[in-house]
Protein backbone atom coordinates (compact mmCIF):
# COMPACT_ATOMS: atom_id res chain seq x y z
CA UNK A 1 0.00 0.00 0.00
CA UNK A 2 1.17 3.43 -0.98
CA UNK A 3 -0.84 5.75 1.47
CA UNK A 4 -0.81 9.65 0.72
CA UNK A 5 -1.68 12.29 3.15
CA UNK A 6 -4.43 14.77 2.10
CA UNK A 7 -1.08 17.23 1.95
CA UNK A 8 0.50 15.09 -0.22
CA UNK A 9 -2.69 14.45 -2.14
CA UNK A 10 -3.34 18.70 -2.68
CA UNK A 11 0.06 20.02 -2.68
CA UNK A 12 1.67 17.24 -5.03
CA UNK A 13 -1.44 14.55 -6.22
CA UNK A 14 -3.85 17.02 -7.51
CA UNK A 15 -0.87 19.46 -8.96
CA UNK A 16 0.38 15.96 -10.94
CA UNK A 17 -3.37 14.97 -12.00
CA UNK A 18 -3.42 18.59 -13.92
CA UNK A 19 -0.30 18.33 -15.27
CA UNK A 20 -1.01 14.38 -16.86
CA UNK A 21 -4.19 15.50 -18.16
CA UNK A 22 -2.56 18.73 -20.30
CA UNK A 23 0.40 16.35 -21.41
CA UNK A 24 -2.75 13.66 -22.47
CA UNK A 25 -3.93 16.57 -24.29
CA UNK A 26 -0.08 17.60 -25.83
CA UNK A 27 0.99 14.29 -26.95
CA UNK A 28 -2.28 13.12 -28.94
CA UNK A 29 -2.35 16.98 -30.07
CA UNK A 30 -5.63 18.14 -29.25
CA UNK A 31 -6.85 21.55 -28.28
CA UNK A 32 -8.17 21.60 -24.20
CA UNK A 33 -11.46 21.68 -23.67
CA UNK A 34 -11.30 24.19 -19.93
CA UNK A 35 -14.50 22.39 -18.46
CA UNK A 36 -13.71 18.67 -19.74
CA UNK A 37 -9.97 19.48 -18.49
CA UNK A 38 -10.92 20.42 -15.01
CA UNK A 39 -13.81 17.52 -14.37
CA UNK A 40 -10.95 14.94 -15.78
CA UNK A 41 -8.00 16.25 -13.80
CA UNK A 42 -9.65 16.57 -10.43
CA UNK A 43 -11.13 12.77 -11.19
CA UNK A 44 -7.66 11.21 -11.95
CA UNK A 45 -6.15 12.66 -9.51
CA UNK A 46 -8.91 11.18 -6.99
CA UNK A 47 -8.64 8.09 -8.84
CA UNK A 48 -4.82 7.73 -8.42
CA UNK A 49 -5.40 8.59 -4.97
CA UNK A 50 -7.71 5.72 -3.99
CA UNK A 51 -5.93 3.19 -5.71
CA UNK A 52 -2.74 4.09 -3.45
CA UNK A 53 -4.67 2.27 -1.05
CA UNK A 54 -5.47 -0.79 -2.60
CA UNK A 55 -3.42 -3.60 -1.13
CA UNK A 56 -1.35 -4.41 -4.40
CA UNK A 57 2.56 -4.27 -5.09
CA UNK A 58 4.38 -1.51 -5.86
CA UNK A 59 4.06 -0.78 -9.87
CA UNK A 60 0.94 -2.41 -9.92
CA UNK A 61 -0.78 1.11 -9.33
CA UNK A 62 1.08 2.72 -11.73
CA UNK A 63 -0.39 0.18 -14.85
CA UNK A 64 -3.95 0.56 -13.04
CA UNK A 65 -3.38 4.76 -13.08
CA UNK A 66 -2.77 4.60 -17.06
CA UNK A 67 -5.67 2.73 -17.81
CA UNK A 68 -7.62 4.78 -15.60
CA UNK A 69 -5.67 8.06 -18.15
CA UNK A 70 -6.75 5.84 -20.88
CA UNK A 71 -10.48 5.46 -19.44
CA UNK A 72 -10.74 9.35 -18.41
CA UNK A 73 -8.98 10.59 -21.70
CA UNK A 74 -11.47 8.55 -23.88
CA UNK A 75 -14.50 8.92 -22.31
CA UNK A 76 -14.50 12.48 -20.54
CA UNK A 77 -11.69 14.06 -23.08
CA UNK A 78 -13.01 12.68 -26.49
CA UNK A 79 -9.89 11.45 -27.24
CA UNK A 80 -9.42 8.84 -29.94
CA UNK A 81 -8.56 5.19 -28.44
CA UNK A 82 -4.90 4.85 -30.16
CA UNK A 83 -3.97 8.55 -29.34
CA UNK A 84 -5.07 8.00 -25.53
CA UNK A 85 -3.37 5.12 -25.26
CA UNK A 86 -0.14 6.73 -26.71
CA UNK A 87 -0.03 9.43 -24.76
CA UNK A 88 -0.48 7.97 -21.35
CA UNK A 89 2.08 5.70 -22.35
CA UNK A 90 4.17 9.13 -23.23
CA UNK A 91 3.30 10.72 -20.70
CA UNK A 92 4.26 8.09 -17.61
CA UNK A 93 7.19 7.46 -19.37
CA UNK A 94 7.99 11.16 -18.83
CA UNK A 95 7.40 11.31 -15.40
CA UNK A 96 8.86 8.41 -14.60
CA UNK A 97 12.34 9.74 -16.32
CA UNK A 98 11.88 13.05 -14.44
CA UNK A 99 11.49 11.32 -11.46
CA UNK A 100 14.68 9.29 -12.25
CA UNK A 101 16.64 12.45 -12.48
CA UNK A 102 15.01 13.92 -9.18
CA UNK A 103 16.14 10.42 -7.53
CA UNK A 104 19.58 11.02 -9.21
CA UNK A 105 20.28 14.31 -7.73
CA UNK A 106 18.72 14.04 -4.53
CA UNK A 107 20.93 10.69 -4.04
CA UNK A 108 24.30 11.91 -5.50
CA UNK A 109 24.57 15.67 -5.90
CA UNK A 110 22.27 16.60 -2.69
CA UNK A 111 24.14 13.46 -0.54
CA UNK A 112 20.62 12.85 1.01
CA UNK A 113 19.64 9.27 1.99
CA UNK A 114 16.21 8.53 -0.66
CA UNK A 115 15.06 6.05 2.53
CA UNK A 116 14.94 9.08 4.67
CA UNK A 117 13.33 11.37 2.31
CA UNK A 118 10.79 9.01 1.44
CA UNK A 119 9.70 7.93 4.92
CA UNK A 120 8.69 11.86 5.93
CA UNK A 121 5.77 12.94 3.54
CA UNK A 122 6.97 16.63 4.04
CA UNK A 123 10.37 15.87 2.93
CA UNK A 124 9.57 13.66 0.26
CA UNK A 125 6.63 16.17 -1.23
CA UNK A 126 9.45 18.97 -0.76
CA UNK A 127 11.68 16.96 -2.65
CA UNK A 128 9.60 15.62 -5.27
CA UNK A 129 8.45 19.50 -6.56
CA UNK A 130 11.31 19.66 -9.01
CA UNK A 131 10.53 16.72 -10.68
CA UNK A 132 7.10 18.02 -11.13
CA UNK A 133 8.30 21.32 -12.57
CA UNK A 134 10.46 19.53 -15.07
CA UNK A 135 7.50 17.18 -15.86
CA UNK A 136 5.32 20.85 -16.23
CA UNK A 137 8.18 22.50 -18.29
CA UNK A 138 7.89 19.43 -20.96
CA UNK A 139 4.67 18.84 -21.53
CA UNK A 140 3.14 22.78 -21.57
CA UNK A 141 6.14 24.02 -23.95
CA UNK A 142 5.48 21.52 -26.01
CA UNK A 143 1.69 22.35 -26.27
CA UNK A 144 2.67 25.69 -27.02
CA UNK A 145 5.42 24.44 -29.60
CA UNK A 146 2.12 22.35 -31.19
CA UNK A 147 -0.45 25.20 -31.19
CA UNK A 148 2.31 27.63 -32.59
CA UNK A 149 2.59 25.53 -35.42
CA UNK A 150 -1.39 25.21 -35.47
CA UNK A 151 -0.64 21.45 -35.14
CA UNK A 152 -3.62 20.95 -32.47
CA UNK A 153 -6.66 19.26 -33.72
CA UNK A 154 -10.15 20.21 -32.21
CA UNK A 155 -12.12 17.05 -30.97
């Protein structure tokens, strides 16, 4: 079980729910639709909250948080099937190589024991923002590199 606090949940879960919902949106290159946006973000990131607290191993939540993407993106987004699938496959691979590189430098620039950092939720939401804000940087600049080039399709 991978329990979140209700900090961790608003200052890091709902934050990340946004941010997968917009790069959903970049990497099948669709224009956001503000209402259909906000309903799915705020229901992924409940839904990747409550499955933290299924009794299942570690990764296992991960593959049931893309196909709930997948299930959100299609239904709720109007997203095509093969683009949905695509970019929540995109789009966890991207977090999960900014979270690498957070992991990286916290463990061999910073010094800082991970086991520590991860066992206090203050430290380990404090520590996790700059993955988040490299995860942000990616996926909004390259909306805005798509609707530049007008290469956003309406739904």
């Amino acid at each position: 079980m991978l329990k979140l606090t209700p900090m961790e949940f608003l200052v890091r879960g709902l934050p990340e729910a946004f941010l997968f919902i917009i790069a959903a949106y970049a990497f099948s290159k669709k224009v956001i639709n503000i209402r259909k946006y906000i309903i799915s973000s705020i229901l992924y990131g409940i839904m990747t909250y409550l499955v933290r607290f299924l009794p299942i191993h570690y990764g296992v939540h991960t593959i049931i948080n893309v196909f709930a993407l997948i299930i959100i993106t299609v239904n709720i987004n109007k997203i095509d099937l093969i683009s949905s699938i695509r970019s929540a496959v995109t789009t966890i691979i991207l977090q999960f190589i900014c979270e690498g590189i957070n992991v990286l430098i916290i463990q061999y620039i910073f010094n800082t024991d991970i086991n520590y950092v991860f066992s206090d939720p203050v430290l380990k939401t404090l520590y996790g923002i700059p993955s988040i804000i490299v995860f942000a940087c990616v996926a909004i600049i390259y909306y805005i590199r798509l609707l530049r080039r007008k290469e956003l399709k309406c739904i």
